[in-house]
PDB file of N, CA and C in Angstrom:
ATOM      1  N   UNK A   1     -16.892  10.952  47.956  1.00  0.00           N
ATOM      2  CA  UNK A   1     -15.438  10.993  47.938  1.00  0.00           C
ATOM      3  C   UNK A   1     -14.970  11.372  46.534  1.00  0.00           C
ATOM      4  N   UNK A   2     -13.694  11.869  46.319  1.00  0.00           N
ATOM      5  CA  UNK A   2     -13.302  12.468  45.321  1.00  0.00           C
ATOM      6  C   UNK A   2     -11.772  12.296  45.356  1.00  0.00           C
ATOM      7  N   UNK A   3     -11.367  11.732  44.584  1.00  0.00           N
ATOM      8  CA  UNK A   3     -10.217  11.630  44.179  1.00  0.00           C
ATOM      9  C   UNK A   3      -9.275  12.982  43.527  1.00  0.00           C
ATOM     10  N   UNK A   4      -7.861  13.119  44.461  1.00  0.00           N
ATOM     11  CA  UNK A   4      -6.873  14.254  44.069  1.00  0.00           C
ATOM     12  C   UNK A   4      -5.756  13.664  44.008  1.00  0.00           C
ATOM     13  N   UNK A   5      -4.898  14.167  43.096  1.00  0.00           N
ATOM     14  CA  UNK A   5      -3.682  14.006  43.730  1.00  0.00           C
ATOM     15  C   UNK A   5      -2.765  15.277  44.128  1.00  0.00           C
ATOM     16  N   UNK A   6      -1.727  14.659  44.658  1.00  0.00           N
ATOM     17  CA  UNK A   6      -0.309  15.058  45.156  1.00  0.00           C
ATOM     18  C   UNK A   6       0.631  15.796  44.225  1.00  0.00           C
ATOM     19  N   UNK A   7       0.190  16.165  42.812  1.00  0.00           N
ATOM     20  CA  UNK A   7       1.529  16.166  42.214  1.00  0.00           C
ATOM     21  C   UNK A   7       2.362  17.519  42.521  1.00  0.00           C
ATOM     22  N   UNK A   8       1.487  18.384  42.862  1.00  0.00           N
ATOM     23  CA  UNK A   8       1.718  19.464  43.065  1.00  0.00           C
ATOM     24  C   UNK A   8       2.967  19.523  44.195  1.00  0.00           C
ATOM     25  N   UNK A   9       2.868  18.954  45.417  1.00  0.00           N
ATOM     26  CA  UNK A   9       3.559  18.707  46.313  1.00  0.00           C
ATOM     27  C   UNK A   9       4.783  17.922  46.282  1.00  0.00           C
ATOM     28  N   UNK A  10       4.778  16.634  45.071  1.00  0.00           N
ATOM     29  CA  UNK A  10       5.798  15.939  44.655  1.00  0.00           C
ATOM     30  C   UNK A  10       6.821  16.568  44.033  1.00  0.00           C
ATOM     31  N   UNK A  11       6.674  17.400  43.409  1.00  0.00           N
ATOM     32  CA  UNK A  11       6.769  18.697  42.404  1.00  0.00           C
ATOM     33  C   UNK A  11       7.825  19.416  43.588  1.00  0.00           C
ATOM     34  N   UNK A  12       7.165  20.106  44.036  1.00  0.00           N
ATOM     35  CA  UNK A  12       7.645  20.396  44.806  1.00  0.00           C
ATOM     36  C   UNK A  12       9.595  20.243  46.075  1.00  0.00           C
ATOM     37  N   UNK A  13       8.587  18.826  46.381  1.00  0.00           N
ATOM     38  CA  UNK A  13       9.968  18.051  47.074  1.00  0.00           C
ATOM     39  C   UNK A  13      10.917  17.683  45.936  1.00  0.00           C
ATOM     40  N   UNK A  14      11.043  17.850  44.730  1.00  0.00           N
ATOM     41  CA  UNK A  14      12.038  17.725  43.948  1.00  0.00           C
ATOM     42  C   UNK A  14      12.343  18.749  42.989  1.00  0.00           C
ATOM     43  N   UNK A  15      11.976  20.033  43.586  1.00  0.00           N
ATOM     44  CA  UNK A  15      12.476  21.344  42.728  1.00  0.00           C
ATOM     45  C   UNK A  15      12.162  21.408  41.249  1.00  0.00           C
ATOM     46  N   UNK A  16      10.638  20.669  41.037  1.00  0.00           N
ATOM     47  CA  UNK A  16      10.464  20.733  39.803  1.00  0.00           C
ATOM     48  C   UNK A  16       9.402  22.240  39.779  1.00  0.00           C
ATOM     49  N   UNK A  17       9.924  23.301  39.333  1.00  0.00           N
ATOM     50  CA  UNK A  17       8.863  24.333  39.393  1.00  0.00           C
ATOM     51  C   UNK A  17       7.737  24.506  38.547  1.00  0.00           C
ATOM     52  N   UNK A  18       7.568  23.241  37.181  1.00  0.00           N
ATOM     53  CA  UNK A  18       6.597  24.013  36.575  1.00  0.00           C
ATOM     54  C   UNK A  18       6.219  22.287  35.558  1.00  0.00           C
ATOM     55  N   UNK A  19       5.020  22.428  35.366  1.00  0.00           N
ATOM     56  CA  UNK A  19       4.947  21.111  34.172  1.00  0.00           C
ATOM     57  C   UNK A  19       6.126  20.805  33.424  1.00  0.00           C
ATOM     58  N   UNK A  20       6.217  22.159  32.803  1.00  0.00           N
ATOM     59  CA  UNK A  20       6.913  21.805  31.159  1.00  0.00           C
ATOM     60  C   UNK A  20       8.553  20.900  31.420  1.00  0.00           C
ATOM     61  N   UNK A  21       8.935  21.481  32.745  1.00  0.00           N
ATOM     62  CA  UNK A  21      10.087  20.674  33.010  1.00  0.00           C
ATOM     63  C   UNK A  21       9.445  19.365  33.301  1.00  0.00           C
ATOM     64  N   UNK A  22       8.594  19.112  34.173  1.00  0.00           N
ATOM     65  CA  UNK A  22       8.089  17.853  34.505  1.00  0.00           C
ATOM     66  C   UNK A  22       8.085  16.785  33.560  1.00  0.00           C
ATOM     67  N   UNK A  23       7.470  17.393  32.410  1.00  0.00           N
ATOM     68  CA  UNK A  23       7.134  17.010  30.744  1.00  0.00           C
ATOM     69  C   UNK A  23       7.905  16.251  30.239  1.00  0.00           C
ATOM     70  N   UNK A  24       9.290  17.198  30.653  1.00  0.00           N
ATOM     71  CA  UNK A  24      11.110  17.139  30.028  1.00  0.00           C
ATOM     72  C   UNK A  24      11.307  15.716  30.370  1.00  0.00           C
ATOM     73  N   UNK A  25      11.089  15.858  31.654  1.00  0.00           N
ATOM     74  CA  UNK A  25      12.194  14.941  32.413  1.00  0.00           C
ATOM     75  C   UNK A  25      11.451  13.739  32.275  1.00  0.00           C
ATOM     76  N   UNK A  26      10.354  13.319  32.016  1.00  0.00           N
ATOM     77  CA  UNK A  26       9.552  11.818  32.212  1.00  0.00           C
ATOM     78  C   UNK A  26       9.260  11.641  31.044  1.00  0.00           C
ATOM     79  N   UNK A  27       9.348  12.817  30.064  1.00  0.00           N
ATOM     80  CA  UNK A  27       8.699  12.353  28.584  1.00  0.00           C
ATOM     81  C   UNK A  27       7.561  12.081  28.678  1.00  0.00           C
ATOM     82  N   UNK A  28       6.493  12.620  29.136  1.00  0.00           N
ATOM     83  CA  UNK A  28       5.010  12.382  29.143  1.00  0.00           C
ATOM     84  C   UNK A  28       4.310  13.695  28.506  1.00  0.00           C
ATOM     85  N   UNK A  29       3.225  13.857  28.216  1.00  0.00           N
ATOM     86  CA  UNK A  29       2.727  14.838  27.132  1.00  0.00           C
ATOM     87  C   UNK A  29       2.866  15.629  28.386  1.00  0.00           C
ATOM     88  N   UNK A  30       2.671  17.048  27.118  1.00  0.00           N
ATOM     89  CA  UNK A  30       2.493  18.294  28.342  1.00  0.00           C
ATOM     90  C   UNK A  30       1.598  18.482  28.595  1.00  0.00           C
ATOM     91  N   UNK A  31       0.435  18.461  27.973  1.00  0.00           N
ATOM     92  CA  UNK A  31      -1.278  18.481  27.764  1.00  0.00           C
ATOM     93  C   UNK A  31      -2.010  17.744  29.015  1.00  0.00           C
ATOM     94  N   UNK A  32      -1.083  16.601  29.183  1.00  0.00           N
ATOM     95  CA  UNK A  32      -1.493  15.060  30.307  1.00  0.00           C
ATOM     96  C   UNK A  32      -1.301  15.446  31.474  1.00  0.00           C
ATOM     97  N   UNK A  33      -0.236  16.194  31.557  1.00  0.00           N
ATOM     98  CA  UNK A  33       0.449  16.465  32.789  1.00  0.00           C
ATOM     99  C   UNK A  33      -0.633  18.026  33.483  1.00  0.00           C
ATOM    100  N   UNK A  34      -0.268  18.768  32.391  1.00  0.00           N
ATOM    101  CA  UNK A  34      -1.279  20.012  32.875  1.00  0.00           C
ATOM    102  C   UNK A  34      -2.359  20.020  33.230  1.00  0.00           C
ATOM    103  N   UNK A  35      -3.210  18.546  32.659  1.00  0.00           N
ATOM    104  CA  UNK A  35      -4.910  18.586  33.021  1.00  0.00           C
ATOM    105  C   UNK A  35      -4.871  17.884  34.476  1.00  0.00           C
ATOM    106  N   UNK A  36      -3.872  16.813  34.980  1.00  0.00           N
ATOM    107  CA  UNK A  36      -3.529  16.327  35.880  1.00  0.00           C
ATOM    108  C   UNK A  36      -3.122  16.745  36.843  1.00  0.00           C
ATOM    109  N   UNK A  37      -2.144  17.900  36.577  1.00  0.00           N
ATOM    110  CA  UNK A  37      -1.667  19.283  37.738  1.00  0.00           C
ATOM    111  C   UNK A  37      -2.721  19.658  38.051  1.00  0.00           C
ATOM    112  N   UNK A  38      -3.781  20.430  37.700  1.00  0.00           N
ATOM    113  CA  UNK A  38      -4.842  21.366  37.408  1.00  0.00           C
ATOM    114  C   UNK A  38      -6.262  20.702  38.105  1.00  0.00           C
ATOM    115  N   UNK A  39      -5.988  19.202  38.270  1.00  0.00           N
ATOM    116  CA  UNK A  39      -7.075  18.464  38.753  1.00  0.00           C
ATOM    117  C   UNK A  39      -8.106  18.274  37.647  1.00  0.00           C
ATOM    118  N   UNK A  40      -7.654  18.144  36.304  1.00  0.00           N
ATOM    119  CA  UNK A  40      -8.702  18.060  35.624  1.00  0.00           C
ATOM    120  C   UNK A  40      -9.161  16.787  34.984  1.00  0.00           C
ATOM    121  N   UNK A  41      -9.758  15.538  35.722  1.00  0.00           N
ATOM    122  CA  UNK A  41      -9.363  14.523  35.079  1.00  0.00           C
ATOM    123  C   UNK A  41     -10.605  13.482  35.593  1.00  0.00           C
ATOM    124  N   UNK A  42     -11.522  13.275  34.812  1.00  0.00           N
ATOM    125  CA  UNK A  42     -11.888  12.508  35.307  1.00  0.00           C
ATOM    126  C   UNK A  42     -12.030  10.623  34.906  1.00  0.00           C
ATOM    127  N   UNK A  43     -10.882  10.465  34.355  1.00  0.00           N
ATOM    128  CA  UNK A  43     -10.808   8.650  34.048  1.00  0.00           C
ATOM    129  C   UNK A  43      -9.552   8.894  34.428  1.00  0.00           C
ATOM    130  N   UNK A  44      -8.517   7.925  34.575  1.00  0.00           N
ATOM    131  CA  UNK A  44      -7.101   7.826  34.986  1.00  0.00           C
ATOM    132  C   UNK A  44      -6.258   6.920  34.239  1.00  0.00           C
ATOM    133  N   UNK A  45      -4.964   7.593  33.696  1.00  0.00           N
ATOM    134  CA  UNK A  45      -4.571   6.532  32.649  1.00  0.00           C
ATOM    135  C   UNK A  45      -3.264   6.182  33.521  1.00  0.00           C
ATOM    136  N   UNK A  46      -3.328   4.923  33.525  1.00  0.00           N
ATOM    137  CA  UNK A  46      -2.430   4.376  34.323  1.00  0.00           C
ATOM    138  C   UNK A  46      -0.875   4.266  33.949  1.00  0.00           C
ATOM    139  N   UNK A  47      -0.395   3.994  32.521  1.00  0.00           N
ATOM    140  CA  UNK A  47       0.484   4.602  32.136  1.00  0.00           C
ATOM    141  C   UNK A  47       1.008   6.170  33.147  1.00  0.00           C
ATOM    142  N   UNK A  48       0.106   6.766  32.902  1.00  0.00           N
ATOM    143  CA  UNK A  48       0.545   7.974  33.635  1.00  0.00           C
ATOM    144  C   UNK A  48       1.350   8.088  34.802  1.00  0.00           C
ATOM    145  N   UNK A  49      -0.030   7.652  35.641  1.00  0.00           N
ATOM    146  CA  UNK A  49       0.387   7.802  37.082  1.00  0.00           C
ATOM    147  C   UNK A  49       1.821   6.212  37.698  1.00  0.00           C
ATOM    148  N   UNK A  50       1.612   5.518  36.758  1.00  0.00           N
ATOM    149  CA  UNK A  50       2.808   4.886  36.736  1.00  0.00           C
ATOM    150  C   UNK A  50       4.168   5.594  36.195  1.00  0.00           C
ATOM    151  N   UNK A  51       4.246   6.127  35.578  1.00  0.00           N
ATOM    152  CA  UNK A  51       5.667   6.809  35.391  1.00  0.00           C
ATOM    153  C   UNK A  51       6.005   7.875  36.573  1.00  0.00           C
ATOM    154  N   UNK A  52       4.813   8.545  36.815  1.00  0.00           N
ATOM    155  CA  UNK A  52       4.911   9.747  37.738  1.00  0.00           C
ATOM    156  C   UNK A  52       4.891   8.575  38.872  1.00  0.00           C
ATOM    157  N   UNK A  53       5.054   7.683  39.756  1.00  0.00           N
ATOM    158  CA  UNK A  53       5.194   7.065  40.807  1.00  0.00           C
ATOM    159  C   UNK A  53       6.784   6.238  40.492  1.00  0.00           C
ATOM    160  N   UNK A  54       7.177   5.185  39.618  1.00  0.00           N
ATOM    161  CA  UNK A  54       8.535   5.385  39.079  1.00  0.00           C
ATOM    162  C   UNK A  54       9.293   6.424  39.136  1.00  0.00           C
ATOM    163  N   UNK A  55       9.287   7.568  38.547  1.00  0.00           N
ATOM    164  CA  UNK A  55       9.878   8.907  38.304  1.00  0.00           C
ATOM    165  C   UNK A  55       9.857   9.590  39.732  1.00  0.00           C
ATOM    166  N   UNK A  56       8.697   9.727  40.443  1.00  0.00           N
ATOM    167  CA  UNK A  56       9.087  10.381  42.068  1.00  0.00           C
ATOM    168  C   UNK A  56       9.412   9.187  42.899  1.00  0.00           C
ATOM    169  N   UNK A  57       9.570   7.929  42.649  1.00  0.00           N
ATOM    170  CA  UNK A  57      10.308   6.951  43.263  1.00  0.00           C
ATOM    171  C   UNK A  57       9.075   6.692  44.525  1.00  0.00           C
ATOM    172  N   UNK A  58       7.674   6.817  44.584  1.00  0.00           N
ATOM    173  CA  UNK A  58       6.862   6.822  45.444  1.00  0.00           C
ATOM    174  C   UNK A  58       5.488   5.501  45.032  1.00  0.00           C
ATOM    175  N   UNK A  59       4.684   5.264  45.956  1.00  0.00           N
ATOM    176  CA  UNK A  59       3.559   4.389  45.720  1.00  0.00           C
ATOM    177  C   UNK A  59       2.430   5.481  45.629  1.00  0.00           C
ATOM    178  N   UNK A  60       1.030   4.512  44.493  1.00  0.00           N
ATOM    179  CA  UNK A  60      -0.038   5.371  44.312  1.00  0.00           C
ATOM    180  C   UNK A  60      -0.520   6.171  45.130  1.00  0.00           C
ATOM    181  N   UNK A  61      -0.354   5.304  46.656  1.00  0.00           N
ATOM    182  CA  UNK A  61      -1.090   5.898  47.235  1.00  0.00           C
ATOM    183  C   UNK A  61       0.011   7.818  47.849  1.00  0.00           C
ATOM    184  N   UNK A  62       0.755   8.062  47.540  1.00  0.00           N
ATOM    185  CA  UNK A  62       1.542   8.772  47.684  1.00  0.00           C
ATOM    186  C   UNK A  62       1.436  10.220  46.705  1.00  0.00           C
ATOM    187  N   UNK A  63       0.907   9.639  45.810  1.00  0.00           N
ATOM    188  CA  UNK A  63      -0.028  10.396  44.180  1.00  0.00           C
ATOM    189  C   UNK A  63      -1.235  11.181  44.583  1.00  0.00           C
ATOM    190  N   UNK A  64      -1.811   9.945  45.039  1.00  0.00           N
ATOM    191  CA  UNK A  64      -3.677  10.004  44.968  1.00  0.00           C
ATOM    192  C   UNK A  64      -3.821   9.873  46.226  1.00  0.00           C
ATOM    193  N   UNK A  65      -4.883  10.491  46.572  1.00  0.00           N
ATOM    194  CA  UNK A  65      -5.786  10.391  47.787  1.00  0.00           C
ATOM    195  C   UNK A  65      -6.922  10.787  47.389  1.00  0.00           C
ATOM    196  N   UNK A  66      -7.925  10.152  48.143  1.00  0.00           N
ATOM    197  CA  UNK A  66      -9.308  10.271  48.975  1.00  0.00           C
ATOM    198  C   UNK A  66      -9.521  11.273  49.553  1.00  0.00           C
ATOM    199  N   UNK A  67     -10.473  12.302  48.904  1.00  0.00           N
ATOM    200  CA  UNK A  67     -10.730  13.387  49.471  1.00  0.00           C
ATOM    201  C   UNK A  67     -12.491  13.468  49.914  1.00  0.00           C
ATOM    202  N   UNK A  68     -12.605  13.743  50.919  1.00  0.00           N
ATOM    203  CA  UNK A  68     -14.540  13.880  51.391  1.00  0.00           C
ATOM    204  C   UNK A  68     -14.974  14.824  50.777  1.00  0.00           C
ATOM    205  N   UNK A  69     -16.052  14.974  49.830  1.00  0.00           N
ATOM    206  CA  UNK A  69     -16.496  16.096  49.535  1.00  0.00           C
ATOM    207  C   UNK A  69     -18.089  16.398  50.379  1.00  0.00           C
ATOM    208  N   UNK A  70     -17.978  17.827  50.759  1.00  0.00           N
ATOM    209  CA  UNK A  70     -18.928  18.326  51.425  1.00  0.00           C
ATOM    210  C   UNK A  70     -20.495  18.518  50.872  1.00  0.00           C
TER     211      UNK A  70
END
């Protein structure tokens, strides 16, 4: 199993088109956000995904999912 998230899609449902606004609006690095868009991540800083669940008004599990890898 492999862990992804959602942000891309959250993103999405709130007309955010691109990190750097994302960045704007939560005040979180841009660097954090891009390796996180991008799926590049392998420890999880909870800070993070706590603002981005605050900020899209959603639960972790709404973030992250469980993905099967083949």
């Amino acid at each position: 199993m492999k862990v992804k998230n959602n942000l891309k899609i959250l993103m999405a449902k709130h007309d955010i088109n691109n990190v750097a606004k994302l960045a704007r609006l939560t005040g979180l690095n841009y660097q954090t956000l891009r390796s996180f868009y991008h799926q590049r991540y392998e420890v999880f800083n909870g800070p993070l995904i706590a603002t981005l669940c605050e900020f899209f008004e959603c639960q972790i599990g709404d973030l992250l999912q469980l993905e099967k890898v083949s």
